[in-house]
N, C-alpha and C. Protein backbone atom coordinates (compact mmCIF):
# COMPACT_ATOMS: atom_id res chain seq x y z
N UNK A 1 -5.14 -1.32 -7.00
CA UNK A 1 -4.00 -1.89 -6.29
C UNK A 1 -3.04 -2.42 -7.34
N UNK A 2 -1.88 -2.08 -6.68
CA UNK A 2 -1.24 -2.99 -8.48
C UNK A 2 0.51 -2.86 -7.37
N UNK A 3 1.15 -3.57 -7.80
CA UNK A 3 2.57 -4.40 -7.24
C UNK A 3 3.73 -3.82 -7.98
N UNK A 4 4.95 -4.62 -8.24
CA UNK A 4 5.77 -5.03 -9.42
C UNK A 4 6.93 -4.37 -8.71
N UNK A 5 6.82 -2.79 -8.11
CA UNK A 5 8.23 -1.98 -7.58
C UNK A 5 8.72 -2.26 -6.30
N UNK A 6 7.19 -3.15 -5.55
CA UNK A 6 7.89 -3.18 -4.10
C UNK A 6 8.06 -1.63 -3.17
N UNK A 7 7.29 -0.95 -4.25
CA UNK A 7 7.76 0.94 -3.31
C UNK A 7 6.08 0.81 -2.74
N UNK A 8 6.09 1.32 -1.19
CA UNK A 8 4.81 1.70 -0.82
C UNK A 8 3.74 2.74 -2.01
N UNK A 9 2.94 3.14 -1.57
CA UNK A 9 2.49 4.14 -2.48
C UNK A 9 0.88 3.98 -2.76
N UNK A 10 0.27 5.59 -2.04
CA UNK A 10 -1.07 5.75 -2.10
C UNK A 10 -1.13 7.00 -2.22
N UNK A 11 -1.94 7.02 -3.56
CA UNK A 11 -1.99 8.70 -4.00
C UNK A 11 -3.47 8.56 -4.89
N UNK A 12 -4.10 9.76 -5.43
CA UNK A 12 -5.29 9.83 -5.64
C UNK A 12 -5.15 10.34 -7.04
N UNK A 13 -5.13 10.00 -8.07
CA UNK A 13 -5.27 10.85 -9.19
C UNK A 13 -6.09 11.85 -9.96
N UNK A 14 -6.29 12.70 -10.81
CA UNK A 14 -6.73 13.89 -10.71
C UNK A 14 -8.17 13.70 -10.83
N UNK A 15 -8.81 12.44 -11.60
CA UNK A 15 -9.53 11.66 -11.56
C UNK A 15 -10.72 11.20 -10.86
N UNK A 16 -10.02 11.18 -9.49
CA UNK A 16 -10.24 10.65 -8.36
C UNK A 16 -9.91 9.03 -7.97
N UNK A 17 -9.06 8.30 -9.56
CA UNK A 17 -9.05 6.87 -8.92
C UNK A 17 -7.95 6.94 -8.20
N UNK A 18 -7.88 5.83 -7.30
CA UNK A 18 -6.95 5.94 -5.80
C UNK A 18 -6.19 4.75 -6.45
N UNK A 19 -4.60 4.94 -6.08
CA UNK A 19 -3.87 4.58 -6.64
C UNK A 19 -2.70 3.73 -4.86
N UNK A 20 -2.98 2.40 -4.81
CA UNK A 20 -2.66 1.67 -4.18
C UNK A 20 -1.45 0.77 -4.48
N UNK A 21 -0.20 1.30 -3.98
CA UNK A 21 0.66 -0.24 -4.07
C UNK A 21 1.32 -0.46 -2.17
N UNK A 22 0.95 -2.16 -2.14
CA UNK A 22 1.30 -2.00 -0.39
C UNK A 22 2.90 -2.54 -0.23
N UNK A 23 3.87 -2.27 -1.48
CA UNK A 23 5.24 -2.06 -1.16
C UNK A 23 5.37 -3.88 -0.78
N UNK A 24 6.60 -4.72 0.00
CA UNK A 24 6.02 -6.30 0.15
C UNK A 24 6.78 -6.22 1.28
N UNK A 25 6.21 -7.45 1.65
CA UNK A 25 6.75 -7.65 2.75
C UNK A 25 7.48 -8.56 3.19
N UNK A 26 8.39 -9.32 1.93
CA UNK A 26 9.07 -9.87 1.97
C UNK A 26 10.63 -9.25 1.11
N UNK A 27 10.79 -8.41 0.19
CA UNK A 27 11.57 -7.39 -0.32
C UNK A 27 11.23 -6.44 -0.68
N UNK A 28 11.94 -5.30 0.68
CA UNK A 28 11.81 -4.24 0.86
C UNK A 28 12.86 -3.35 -0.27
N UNK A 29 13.34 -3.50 -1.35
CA UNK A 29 13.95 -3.35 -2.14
C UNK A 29 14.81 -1.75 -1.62
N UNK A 30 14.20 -0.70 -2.45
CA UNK A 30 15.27 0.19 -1.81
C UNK A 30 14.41 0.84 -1.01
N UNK A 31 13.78 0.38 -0.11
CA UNK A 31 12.59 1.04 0.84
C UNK A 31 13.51 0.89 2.59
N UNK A 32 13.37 1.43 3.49
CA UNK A 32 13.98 0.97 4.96
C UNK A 32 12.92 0.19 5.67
N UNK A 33 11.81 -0.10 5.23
CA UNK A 33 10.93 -0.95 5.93
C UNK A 33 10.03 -2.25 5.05
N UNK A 34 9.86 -3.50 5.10
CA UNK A 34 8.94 -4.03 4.64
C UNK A 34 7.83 -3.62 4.91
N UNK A 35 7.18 -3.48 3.86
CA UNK A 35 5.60 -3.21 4.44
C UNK A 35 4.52 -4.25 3.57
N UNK A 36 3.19 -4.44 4.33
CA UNK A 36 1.82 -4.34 3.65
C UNK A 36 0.73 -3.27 3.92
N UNK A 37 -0.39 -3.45 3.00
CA UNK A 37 -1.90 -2.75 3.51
C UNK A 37 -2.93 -3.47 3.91
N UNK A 38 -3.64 -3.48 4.48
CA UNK A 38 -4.66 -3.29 4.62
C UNK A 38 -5.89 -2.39 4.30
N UNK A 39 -6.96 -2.90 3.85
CA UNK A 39 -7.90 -2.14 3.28
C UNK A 39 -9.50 -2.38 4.06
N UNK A 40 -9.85 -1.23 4.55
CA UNK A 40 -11.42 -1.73 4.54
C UNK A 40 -12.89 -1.39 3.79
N UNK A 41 -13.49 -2.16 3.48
CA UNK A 41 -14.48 -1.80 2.76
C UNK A 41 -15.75 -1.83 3.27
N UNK A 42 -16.23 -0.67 3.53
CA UNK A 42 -18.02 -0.51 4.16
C UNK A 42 -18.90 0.01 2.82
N UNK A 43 -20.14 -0.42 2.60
CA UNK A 43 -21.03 -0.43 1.70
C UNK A 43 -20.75 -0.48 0.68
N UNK A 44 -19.80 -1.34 0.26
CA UNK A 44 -19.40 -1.38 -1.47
C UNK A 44 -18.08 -0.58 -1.61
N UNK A 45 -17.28 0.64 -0.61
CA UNK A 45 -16.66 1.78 -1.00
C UNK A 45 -15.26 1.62 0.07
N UNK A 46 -14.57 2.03 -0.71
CA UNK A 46 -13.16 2.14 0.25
C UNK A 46 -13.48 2.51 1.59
N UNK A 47 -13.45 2.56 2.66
CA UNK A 47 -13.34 2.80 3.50
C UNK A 47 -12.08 3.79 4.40
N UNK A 48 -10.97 2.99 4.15
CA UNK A 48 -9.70 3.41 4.68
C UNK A 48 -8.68 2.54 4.12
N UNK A 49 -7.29 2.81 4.27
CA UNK A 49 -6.75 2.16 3.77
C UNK A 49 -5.64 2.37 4.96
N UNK A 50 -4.44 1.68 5.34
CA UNK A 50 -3.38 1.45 6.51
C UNK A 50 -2.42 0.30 5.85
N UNK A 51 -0.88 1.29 6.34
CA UNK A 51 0.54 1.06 5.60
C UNK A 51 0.87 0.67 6.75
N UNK A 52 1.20 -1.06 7.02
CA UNK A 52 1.19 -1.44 8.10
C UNK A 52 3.50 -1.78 7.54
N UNK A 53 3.85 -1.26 8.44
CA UNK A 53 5.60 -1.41 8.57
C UNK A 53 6.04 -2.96 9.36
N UNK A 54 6.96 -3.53 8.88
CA UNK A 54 7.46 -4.96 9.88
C UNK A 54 8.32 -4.68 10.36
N UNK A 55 9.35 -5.53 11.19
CA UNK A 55 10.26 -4.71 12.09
C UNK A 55 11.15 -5.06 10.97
N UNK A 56 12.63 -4.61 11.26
CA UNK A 56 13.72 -4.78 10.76
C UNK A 56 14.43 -5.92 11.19
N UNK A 57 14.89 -6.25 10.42
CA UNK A 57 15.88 -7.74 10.71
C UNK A 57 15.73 -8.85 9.77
């Protein structure tokens, strides 16, 4: 997981490490939505991950 651009962004590298930023949700910088994530974790392991959007205004 890692921050700093404020851009959403979940992608997997060739690797396989999964590459998490949940964008903020307080400046949506040049994005049209604030967002966060959510993450769940079952037995030690990612589970899923969800790009939750706020409204506008």
């Amino acid at each position: 997981v890692f921050g700093h651009s404020h851009i959403p962004w979940d992608s997997t590298a060739p690797g396989g490490l999964r590459l998490l930023n949940p964008g903020s949700p307080t400046d949506r910088r040049r994005q049209p939505y604030r967002t966060y994530m959510t993450a769940e974790i079952e037995g030690g392991a990612l589970a899923g991950v969800t790009l939750h959007r706020l409204p506008q205004g």
